[in-house]
N, C-alpha and C. Protein backbone atom coordinates (compact mmCIF):
# COMPACT_ATOMS: atom_id res chain seq x y z
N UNK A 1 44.42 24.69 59.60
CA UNK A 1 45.55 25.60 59.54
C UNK A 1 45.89 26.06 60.96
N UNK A 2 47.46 25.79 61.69
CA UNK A 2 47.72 26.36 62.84
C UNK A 2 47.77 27.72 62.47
N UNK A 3 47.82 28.32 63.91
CA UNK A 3 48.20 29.83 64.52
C UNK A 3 49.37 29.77 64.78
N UNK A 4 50.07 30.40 63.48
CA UNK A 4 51.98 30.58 64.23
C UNK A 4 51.56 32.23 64.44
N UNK A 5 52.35 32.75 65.60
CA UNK A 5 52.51 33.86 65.99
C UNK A 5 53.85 35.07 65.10
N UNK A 6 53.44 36.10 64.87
CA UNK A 6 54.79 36.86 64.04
C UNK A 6 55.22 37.82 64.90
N UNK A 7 56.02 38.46 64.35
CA UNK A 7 56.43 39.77 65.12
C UNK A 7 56.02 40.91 64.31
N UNK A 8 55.28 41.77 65.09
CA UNK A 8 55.13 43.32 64.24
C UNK A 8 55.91 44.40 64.86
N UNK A 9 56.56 45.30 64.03
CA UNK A 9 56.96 46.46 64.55
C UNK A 9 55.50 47.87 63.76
N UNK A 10 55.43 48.40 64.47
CA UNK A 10 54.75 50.06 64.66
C UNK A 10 55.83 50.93 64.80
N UNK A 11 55.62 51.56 63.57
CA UNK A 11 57.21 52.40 63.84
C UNK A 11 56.72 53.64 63.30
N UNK A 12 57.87 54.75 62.97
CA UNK A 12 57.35 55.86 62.74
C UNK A 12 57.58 57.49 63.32
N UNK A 13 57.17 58.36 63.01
CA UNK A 13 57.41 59.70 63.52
C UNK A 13 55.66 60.06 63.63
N UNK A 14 54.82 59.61 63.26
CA UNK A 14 53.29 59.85 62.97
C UNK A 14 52.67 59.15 64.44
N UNK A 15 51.46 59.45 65.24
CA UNK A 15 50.78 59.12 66.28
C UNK A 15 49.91 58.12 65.69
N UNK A 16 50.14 57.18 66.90
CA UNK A 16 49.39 55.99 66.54
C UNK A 16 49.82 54.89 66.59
N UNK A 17 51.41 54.70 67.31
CA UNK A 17 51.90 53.57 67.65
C UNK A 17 51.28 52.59 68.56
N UNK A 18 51.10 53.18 69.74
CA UNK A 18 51.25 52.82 71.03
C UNK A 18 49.41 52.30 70.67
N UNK A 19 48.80 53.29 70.29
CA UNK A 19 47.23 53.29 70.05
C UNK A 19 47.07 51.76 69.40
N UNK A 20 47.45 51.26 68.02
CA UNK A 20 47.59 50.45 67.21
C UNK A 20 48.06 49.30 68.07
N UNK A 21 48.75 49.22 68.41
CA UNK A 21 49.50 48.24 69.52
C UNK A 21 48.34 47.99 71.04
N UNK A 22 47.50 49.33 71.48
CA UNK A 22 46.63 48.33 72.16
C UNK A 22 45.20 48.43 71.84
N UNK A 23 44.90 48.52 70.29
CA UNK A 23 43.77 48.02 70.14
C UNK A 23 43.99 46.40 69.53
N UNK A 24 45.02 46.41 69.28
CA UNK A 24 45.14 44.55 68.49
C UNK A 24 45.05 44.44 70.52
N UNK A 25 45.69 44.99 71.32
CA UNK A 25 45.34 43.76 72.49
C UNK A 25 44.27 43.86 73.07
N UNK A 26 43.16 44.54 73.13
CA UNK A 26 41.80 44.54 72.70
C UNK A 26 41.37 43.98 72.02
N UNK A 27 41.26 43.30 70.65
CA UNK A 27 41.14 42.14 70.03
C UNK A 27 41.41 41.32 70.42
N UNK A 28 42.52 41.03 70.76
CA UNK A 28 43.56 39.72 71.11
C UNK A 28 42.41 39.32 72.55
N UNK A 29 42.28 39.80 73.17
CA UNK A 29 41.52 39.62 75.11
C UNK A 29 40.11 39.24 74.27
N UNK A 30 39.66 39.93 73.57
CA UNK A 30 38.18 39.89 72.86
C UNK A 30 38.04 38.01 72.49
N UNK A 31 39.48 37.72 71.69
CA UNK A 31 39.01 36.59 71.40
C UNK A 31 39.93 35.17 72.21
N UNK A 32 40.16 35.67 73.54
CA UNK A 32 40.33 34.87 74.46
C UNK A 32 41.60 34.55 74.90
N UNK A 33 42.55 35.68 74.10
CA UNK A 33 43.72 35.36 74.38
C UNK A 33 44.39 36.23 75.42
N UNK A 34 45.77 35.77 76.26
CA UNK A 34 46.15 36.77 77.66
C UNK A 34 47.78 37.79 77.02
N UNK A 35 47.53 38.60 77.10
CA UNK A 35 48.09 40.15 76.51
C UNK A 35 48.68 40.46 77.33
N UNK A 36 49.63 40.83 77.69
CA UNK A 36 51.08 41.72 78.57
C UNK A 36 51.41 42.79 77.87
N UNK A 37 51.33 44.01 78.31
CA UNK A 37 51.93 45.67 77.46
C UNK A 37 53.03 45.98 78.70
N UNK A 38 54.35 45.74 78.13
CA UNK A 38 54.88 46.00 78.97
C UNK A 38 55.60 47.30 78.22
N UNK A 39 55.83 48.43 79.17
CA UNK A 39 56.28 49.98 78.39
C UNK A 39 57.69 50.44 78.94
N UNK A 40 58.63 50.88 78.06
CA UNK A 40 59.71 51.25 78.51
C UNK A 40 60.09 52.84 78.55
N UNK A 41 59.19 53.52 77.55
CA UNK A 41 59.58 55.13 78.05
C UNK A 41 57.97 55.66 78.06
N UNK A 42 57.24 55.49 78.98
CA UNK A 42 56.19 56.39 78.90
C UNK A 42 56.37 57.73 80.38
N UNK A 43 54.97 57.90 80.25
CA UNK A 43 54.61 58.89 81.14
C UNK A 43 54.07 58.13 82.44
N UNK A 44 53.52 58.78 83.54
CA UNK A 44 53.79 57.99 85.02
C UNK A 44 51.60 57.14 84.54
N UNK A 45 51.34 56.81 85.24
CA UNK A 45 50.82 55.61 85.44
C UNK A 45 49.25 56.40 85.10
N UNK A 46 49.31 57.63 85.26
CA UNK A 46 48.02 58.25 85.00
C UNK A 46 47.31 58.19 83.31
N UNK A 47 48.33 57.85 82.80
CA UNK A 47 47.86 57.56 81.54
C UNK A 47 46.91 56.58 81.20
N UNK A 48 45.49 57.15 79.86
CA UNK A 48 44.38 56.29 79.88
C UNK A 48 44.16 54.74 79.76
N UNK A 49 45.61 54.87 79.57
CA UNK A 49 45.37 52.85 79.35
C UNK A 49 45.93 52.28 80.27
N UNK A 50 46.46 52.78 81.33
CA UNK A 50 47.08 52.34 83.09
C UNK A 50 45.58 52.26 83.50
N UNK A 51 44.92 53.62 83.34
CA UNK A 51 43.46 54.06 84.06
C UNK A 51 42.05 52.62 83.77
N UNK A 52 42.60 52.31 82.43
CA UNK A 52 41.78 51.69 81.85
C UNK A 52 41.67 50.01 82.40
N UNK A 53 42.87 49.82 82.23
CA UNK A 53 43.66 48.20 82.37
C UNK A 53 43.23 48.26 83.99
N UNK A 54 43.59 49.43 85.07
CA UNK A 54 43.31 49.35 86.72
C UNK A 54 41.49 48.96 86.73
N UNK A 55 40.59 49.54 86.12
CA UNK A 55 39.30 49.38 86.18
C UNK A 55 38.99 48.76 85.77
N UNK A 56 39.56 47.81 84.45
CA UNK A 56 38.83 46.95 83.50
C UNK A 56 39.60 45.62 83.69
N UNK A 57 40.79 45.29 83.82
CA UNK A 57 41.76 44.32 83.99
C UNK A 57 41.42 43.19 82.72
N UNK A 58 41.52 44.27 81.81
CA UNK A 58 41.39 43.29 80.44
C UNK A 58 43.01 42.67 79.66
N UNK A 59 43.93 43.47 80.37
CA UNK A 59 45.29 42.67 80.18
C UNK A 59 46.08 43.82 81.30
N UNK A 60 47.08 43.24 81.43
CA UNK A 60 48.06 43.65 82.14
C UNK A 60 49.54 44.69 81.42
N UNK A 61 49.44 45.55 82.03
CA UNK A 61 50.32 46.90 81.90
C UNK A 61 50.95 47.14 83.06
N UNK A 62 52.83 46.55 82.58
CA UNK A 62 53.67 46.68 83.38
C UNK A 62 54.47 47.68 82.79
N UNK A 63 54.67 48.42 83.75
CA UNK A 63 55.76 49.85 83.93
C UNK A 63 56.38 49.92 85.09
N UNK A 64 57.99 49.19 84.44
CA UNK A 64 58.81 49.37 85.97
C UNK A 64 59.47 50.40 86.78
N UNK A 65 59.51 51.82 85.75
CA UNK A 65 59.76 52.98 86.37
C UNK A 65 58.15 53.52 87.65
N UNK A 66 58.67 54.11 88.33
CA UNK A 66 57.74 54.44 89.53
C UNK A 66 57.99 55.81 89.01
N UNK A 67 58.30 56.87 88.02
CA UNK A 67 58.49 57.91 87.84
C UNK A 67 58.31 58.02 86.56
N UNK A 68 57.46 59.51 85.68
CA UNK A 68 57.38 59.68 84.64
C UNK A 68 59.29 59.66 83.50
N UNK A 69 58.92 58.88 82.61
CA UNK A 69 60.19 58.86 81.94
C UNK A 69 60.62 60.42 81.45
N UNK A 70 59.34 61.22 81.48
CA UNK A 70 60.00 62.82 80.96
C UNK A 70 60.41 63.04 82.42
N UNK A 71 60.80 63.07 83.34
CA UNK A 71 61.35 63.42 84.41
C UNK A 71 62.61 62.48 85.17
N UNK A 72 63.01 61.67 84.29
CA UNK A 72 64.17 61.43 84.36
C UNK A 72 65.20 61.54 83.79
N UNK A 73 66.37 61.46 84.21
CA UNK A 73 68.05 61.79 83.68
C UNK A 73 68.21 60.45 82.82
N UNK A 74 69.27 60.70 81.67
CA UNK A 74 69.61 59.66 81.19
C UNK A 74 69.94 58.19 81.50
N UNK A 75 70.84 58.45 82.33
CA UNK A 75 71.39 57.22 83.63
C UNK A 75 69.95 56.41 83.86
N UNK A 76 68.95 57.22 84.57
CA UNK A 76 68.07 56.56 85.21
C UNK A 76 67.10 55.77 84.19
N UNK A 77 66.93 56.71 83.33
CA UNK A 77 66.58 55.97 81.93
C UNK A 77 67.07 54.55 81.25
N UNK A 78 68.06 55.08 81.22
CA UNK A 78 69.07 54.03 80.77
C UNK A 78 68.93 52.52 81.92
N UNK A 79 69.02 52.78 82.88
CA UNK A 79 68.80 52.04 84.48
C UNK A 79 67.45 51.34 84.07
N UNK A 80 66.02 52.11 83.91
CA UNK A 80 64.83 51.68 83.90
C UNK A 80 64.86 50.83 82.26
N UNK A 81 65.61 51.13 81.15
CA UNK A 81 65.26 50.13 80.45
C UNK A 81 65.92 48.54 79.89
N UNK A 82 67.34 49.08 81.07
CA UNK A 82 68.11 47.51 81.02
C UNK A 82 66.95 46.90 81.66
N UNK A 83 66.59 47.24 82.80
CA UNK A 83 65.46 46.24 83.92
C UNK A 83 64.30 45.97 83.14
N UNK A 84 64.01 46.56 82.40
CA UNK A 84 62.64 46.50 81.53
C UNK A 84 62.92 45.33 80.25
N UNK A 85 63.97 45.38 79.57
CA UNK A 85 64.39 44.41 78.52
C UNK A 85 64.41 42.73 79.44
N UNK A 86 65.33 43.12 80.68
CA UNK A 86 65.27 41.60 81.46
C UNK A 86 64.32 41.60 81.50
N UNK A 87 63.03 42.01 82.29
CA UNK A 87 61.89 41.46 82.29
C UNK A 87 60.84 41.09 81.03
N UNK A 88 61.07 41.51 80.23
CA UNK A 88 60.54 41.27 78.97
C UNK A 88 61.41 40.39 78.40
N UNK A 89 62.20 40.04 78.38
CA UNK A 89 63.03 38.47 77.97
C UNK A 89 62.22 37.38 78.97
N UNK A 90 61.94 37.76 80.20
CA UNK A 90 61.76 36.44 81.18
C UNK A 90 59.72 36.47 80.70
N UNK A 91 59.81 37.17 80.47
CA UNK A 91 58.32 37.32 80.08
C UNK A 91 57.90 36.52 78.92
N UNK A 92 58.95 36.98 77.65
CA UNK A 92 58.36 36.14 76.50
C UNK A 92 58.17 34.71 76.95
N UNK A 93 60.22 34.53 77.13
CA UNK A 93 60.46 33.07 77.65
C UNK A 93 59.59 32.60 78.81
N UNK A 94 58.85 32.96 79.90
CA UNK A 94 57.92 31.89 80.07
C UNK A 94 57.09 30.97 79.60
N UNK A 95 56.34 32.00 78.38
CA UNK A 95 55.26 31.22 77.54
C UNK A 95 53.65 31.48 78.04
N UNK A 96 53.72 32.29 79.13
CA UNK A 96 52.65 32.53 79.95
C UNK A 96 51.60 32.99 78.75
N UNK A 97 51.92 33.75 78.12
CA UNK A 97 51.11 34.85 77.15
C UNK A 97 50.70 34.69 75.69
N UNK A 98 49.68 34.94 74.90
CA UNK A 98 49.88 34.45 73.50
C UNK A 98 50.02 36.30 72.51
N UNK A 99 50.10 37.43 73.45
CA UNK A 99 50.16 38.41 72.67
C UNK A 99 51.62 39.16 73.75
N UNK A 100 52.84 39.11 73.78
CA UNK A 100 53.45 40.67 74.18
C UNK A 100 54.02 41.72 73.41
N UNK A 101 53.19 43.25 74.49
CA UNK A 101 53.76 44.21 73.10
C UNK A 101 54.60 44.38 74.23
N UNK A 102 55.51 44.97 73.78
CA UNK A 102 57.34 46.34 74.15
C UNK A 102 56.61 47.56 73.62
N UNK A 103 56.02 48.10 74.20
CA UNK A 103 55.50 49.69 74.22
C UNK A 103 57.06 50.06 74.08
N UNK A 104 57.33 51.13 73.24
CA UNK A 104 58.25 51.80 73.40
C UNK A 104 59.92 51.52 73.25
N UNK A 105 59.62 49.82 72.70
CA UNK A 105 60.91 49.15 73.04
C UNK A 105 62.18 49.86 71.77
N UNK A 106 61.22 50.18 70.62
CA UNK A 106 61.83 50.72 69.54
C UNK A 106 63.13 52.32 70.04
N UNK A 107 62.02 52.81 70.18
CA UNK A 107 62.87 54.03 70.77
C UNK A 107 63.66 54.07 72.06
N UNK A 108 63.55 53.00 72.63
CA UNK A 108 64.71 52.76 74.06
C UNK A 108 65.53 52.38 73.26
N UNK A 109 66.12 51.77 71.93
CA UNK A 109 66.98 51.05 71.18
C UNK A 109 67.96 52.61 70.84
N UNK A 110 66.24 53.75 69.85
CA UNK A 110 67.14 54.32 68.67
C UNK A 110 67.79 54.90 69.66
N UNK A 111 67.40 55.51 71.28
CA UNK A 111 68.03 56.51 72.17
C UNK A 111 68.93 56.20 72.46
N UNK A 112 69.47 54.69 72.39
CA UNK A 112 70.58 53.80 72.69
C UNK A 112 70.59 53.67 74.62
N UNK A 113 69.55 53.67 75.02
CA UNK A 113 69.25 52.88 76.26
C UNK A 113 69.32 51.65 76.19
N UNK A 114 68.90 50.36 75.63
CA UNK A 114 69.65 49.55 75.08
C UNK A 114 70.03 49.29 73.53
N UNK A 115 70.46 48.10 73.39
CA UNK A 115 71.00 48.35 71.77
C UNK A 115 69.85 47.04 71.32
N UNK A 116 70.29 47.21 69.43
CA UNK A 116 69.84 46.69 68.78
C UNK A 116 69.86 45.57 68.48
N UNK A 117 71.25 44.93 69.04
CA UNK A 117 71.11 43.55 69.37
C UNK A 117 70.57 43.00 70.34
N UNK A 118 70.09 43.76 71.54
CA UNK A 118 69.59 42.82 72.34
C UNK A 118 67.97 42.40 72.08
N UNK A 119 67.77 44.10 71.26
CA UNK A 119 66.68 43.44 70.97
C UNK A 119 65.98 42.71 70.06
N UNK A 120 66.97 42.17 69.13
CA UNK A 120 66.90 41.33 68.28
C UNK A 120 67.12 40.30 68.83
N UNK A 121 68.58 39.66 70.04
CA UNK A 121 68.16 38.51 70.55
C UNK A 121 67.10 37.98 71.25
N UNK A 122 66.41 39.53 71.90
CA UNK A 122 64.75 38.98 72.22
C UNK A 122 64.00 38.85 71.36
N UNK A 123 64.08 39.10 70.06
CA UNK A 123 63.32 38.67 68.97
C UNK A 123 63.15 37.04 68.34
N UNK A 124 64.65 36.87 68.53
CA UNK A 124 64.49 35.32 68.28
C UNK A 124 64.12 35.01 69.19
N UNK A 125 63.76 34.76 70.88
CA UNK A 125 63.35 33.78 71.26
C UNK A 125 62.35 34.04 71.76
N UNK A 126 61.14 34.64 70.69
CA UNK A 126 59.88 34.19 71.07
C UNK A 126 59.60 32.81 70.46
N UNK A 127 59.00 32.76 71.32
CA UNK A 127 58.14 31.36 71.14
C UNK A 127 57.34 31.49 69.97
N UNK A 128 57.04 30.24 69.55
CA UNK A 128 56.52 30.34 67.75
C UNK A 128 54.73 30.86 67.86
N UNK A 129 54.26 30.20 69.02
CA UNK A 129 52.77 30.66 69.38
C UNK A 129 52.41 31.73 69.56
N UNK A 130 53.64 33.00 70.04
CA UNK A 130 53.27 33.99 70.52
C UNK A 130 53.13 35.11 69.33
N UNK A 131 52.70 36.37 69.66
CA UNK A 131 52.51 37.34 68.60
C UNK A 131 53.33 38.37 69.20
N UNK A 132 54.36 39.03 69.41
CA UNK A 132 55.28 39.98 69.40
C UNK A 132 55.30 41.41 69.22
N UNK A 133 54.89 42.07 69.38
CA UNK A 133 54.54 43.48 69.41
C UNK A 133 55.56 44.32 69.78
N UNK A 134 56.59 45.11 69.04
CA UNK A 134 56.94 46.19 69.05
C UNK A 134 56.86 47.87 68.60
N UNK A 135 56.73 48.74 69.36
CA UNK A 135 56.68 49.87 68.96
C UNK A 135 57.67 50.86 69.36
N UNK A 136 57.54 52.18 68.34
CA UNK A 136 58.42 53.31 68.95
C UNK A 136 58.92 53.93 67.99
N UNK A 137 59.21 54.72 67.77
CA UNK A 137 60.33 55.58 66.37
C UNK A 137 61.20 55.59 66.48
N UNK A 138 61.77 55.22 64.94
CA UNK A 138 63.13 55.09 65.06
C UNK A 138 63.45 53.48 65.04
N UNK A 139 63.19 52.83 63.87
CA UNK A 139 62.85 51.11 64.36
C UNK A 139 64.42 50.96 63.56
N UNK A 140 65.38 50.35 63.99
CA UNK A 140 66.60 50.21 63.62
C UNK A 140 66.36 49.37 62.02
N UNK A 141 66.88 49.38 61.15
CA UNK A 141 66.81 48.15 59.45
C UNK A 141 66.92 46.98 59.81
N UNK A 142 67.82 47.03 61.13
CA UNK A 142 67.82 45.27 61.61
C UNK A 142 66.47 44.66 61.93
N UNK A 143 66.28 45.59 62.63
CA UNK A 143 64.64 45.12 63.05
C UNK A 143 63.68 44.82 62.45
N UNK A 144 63.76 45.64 61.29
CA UNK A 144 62.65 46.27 60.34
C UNK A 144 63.04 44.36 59.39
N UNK A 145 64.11 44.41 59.12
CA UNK A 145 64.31 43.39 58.36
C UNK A 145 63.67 41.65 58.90
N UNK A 146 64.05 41.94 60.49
CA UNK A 146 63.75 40.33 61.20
C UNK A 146 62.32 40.22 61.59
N UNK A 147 61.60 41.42 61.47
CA UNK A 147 59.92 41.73 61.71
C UNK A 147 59.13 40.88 60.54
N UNK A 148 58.27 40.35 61.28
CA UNK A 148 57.15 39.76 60.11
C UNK A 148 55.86 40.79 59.25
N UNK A 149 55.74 42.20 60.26
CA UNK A 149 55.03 42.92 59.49
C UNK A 149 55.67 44.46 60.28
N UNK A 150 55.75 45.26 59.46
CA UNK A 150 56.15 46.90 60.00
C UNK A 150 55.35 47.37 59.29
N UNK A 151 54.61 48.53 60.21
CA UNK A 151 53.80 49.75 59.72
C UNK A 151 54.51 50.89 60.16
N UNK A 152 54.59 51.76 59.09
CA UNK A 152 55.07 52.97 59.57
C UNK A 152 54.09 54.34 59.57
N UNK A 153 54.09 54.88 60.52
CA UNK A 153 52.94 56.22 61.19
C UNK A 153 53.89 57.59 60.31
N UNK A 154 53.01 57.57 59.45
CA UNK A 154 53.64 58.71 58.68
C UNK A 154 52.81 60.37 59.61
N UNK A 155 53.67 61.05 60.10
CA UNK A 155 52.77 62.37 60.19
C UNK A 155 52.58 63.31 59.18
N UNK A 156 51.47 63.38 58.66
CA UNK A 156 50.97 64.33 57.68
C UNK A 156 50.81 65.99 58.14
N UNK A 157 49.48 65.90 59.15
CA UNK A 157 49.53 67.02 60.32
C UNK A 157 49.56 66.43 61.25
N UNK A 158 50.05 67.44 62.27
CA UNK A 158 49.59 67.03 63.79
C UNK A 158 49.46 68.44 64.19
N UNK A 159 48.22 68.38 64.95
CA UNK A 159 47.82 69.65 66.43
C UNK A 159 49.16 70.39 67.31
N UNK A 160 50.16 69.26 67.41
CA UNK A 160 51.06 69.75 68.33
C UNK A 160 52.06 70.66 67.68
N UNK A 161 51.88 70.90 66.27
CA UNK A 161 52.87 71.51 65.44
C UNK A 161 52.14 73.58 65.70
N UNK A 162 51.00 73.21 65.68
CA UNK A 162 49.92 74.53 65.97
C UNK A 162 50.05 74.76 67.52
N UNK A 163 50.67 74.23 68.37
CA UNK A 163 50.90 74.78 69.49
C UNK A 163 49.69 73.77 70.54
N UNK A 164 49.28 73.12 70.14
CA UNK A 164 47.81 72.39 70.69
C UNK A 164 48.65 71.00 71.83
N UNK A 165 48.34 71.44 73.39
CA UNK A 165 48.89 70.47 74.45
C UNK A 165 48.35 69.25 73.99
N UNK A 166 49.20 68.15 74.42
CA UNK A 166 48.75 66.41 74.36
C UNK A 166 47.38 67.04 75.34
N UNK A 167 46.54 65.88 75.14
CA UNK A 167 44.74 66.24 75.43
C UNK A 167 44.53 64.71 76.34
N UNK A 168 44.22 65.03 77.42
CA UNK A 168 43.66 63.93 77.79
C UNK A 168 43.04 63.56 77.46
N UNK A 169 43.15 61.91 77.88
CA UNK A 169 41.87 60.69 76.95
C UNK A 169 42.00 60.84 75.79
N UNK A 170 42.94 61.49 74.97
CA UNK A 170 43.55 61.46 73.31
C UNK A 170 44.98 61.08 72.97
N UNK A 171 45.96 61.67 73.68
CA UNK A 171 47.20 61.57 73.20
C UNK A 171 48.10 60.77 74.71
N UNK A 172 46.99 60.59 76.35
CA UNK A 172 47.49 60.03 77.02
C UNK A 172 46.25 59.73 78.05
């Protein structure tokens, strides 16, 4: 039996996207395969899995903003995730990789930094080998529909509703 590759979306309002998305690439490296997380709205580079990937270089985490995405203006936003979609088109289409996730690619869509078609035309042209990884809230029906598997992060509780800061080495 071959390995055809699918596409998953991680979607949701519940924590645990981004998490879910890099423990499969922790698996994925575990059993010999090369993983790309490339992220379109995070926080600046101090985050535990920048920290992690710099010391461990168990896959590669590209973030083309040089600035936390909560500290930028729309424009610039908008700016950092056209450049981020091109590179993640030239990324799939090499073939270099057998796992890429789009950290975040979901919610650069719902914010309308880019749209939903483009990222559906990057959906079709992954390559059939590869495994596809999208996350973010807010996963458009188009998406949800052309995805081979969607999980959705339901929040039941969360800490941050009680007033409780994101926690390092937990929530970043």
């Amino acid at each position: 039996m071959s390995f055809r590759g699918l596409t998953q979306v991680y979607t949701g309002d519940g924590k645990g996207k981004t998490t879910a998305a890099l423990g499969l690439a922790l698996r994925a490296v575990g059993q010999g395969m090369k993983v790309i997380v490339i992220q379109f709205i995070k926080g600046d580079h101090t985050c535990g899995e920048h920290l992690f990937a710099t010391r461990y270089h168990p896959f590669e985490i590209v973030q083309l903003s040089t600035r936390s995405s909560f500290d930028q203006s729309l424009q610039e936003l908008k700016s950092d995730a056209e450049r981020t979609l091109v590179f993640a088109e030239e990324t799939v289409l090499s073939g270099g990789y057998d796992v890429v996730i789009l950290d975040e690619i979901l919610l650069a869509a719902n914010k309308g930094l880019i749209s939903t078609e483009q990222v559906l035309n990057l959906m079709s042209k992954k390559p059939e080998l590869m495994e596809l990884i999208l996350t973010g809230r807010g996963a458009p029906k188009e998406i949800i529909q052309q995805a081979d598997l969607v999980t959705e992060m339901v929040e039941v509780k969360h800490p941050f509703t009680r007033g409780t800061a994101a926690r390092k080495g937990i929530e970043y």
